[in-house]
Protein backbone atom coordinates (compact mmCIF):
# COMPACT_ATOMS: atom_id res chain seq x y z
CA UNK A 1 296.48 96.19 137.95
CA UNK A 2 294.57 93.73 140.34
CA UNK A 3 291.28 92.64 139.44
CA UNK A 4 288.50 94.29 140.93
CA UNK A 5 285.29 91.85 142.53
CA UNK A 6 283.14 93.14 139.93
CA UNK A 7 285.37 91.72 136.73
CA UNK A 8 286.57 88.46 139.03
CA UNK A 9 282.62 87.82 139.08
CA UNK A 10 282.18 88.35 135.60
CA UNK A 11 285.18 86.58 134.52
CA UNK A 12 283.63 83.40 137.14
CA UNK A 13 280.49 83.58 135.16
CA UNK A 14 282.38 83.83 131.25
CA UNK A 15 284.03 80.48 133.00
CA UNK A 16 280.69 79.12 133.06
CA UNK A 17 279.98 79.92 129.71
CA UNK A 18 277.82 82.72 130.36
CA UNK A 19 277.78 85.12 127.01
CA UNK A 20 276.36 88.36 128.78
CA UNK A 21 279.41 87.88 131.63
CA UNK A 22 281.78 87.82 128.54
CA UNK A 23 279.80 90.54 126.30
CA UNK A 24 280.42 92.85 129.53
CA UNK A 25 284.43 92.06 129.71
CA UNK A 26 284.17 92.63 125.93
CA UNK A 27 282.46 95.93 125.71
CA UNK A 28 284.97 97.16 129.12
CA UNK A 29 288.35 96.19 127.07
CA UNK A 30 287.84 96.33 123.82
CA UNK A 31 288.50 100.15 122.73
CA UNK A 32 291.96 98.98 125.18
CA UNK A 33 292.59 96.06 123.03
CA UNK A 34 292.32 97.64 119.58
CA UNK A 35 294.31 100.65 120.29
CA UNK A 36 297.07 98.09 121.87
CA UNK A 37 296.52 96.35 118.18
CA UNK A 38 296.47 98.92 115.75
CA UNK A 39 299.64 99.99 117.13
CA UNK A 40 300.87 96.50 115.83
CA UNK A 41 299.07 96.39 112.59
CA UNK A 42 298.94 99.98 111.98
CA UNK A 43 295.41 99.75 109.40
CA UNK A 44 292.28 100.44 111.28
CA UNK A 45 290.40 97.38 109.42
CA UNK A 46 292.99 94.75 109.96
CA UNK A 47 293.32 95.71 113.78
CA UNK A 48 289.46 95.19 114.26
CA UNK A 49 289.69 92.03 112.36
CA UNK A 50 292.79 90.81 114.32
CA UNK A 51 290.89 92.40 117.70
CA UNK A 52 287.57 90.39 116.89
CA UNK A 53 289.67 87.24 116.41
CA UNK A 54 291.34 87.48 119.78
CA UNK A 55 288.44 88.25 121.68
CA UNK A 56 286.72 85.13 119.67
CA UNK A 57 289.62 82.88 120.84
CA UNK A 58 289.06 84.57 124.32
CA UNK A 59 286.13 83.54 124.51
CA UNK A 60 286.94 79.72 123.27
CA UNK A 61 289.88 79.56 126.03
CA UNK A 62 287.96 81.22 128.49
CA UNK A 63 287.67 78.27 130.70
CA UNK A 64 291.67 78.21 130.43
CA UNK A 65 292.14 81.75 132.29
CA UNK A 66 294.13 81.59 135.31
CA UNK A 67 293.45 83.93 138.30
CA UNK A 68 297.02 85.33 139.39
CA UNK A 69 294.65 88.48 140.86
CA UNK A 70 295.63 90.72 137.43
CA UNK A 71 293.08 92.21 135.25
CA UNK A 72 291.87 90.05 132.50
CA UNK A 73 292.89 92.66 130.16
CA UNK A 74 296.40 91.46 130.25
CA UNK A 75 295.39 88.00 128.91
CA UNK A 76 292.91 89.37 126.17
CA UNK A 77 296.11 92.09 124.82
CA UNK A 78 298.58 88.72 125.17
CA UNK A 79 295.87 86.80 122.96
CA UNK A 80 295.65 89.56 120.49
CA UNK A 81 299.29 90.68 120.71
CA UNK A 82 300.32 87.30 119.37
CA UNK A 83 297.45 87.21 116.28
CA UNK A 84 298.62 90.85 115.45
CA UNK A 85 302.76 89.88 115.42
CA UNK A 86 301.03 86.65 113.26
CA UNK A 87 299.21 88.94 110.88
CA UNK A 88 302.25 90.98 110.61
CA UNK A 89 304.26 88.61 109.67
CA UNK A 90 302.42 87.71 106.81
CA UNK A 91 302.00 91.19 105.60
CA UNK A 92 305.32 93.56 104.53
CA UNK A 93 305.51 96.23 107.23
CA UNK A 94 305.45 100.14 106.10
CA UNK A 95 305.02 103.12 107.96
CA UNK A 96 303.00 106.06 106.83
CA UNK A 97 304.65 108.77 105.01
CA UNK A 98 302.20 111.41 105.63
CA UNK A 99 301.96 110.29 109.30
CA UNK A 100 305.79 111.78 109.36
CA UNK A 101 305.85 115.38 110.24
CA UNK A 102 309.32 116.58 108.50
CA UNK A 103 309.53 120.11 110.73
CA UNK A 104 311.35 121.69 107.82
CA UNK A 105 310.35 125.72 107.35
CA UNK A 106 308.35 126.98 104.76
CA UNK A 107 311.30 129.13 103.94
CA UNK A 108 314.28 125.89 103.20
CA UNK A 109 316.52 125.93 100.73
CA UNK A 110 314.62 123.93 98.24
CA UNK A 111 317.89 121.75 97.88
CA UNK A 112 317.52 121.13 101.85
CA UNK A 113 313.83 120.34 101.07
CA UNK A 114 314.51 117.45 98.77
CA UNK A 115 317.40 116.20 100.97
CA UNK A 116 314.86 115.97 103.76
CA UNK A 117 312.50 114.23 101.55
CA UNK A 118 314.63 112.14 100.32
CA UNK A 119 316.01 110.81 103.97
CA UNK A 120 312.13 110.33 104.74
CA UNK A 121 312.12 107.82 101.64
CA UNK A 122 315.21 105.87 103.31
CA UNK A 123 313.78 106.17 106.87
CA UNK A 124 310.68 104.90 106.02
CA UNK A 125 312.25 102.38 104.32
CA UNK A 126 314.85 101.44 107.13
CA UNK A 127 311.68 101.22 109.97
CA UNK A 128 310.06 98.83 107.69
CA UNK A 129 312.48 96.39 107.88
CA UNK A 130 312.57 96.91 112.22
CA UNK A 131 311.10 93.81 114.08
CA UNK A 132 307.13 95.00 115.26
CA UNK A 133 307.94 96.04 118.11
CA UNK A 134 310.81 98.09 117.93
CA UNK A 135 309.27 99.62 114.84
CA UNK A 136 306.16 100.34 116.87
CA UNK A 137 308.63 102.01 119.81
CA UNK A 138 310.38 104.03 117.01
CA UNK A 139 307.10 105.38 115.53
CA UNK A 140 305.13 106.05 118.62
CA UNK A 141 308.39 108.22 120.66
CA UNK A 142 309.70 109.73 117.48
CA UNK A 143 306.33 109.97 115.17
CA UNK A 144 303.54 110.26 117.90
CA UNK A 145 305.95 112.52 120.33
CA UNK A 146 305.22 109.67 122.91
CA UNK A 147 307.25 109.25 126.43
CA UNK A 148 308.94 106.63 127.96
CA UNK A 149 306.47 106.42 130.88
CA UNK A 150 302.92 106.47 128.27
CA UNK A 151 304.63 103.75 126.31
CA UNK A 152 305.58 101.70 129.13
CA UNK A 153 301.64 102.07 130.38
CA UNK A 154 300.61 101.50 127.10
CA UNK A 155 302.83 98.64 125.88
CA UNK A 156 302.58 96.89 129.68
CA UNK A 157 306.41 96.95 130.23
CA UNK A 158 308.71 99.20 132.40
CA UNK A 159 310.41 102.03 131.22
CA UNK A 160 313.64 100.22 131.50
CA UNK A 161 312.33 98.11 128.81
CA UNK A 162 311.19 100.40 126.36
CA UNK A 163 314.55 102.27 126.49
CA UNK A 164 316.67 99.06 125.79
CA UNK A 165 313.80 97.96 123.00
CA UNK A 166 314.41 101.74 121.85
CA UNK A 167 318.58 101.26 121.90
CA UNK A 168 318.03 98.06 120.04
CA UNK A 169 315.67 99.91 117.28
CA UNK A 170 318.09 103.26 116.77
CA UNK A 171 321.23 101.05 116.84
CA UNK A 172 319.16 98.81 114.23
CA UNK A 173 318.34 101.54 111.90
CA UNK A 174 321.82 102.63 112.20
CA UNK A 175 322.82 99.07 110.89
CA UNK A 176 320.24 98.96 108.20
CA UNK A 177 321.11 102.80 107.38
CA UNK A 178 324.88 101.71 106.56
CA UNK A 179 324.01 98.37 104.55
CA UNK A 180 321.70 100.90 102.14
CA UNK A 181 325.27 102.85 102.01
CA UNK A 182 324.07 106.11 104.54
CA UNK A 183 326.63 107.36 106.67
CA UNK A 184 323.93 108.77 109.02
CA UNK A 185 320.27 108.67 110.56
CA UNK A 186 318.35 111.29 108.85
CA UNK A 187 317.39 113.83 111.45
CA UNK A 188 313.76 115.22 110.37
CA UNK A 189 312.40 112.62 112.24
CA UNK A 190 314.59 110.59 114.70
CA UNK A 191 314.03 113.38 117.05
CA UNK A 192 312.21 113.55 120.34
CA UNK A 193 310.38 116.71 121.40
CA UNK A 194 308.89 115.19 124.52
CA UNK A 195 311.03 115.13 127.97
CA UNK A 196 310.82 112.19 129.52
CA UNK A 197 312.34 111.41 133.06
């Protein structure tokens, strides 16, 4: 999106070192920024810890942001992208059990119940080992019941993109799947319920 007069002013005075300018651009992205995070991270604490950092190195490069008439938001979620994929990195990834709905009926065959629960254990496992951002993809289409078109808004890519990155993540969980000796994705979860054009 272009940027409006009002931020390009405020962003002219943050240039100028001007801390209310930047306290303003702060307090109008930040919610933006830490969702965009915690979708990286995943834990609410670490994701304001890795958003305060970005918007602290924000404010140190300020004088280094380059007008090419987009919102400033994109730089501060590039900044913070990059120190989330860093924190990552030097934490083991894991996705949230309980955040996976298994959509199994109260009624199962307790022998299908423990099947199920036991290809949770191996997905959650196989998703762990994804790269950040195909394991974000995975857990925000499958888990979250997101579509192509809200990721793409809220990742900043086109839709294009986010299929391919989602191709790359199945086919990589397919991969991983077979090394751990399954013959199959489990199917309680690597299902879609949302349409999506």
């Amino acid at each position: 999106m272009p940027l409006s007069s009002e931020e390009r002013t405020l962003i002219s005075r943050a240039i100028k070192r001007d801390p209310e300018a930047f306290s303003q651009l702060y307090v109008r992205f930040y919610d933006i920024v830490l969702r965009r995070v915690s979708m990286i991270v995943g834990d609410r604490q670490d994701a304001e810890d890795v958003t305060s950092e970005a918007f602290l190195r924000a404010w140190n490069a300020i004088d280094r942001f380059q007008d090419r008439d987009v919102s400033i938001l994109a730089w501060f979620v590039t900044i913070a992208e990059r120190l989330a994929v860093k924190h990552m990195k030097n934490r083991r990834p894991s996705v949230d059990v309980d955040d996976v709905v298994l959509g199994a009926p109260m009624d199962s065959n307790p022998d299908v119940l423990v099947q199920r629960a036991a290809d949770l254990v191996t997905l959650k496992s196989a998703i762990a080992e994804l790269p950040p951002m195909q394991r974000e993809i995975v857990a925000k289409r499958f888990l979250d019941d997101q579509s192509y078109t809200e990721l793409g808004l809220l990742l900043g890519k086109p839709v294009g993109t986010v299929r391919v990155i989602q191709h790359r993540a199945l086919k990589a969980l397919k991969g991983i799947l077979s090394a751990k000796g399954e013959r199959r994705v489990p199917k309680p979860v690597l299902r879609s319920r949302t349409p999506d054009a």
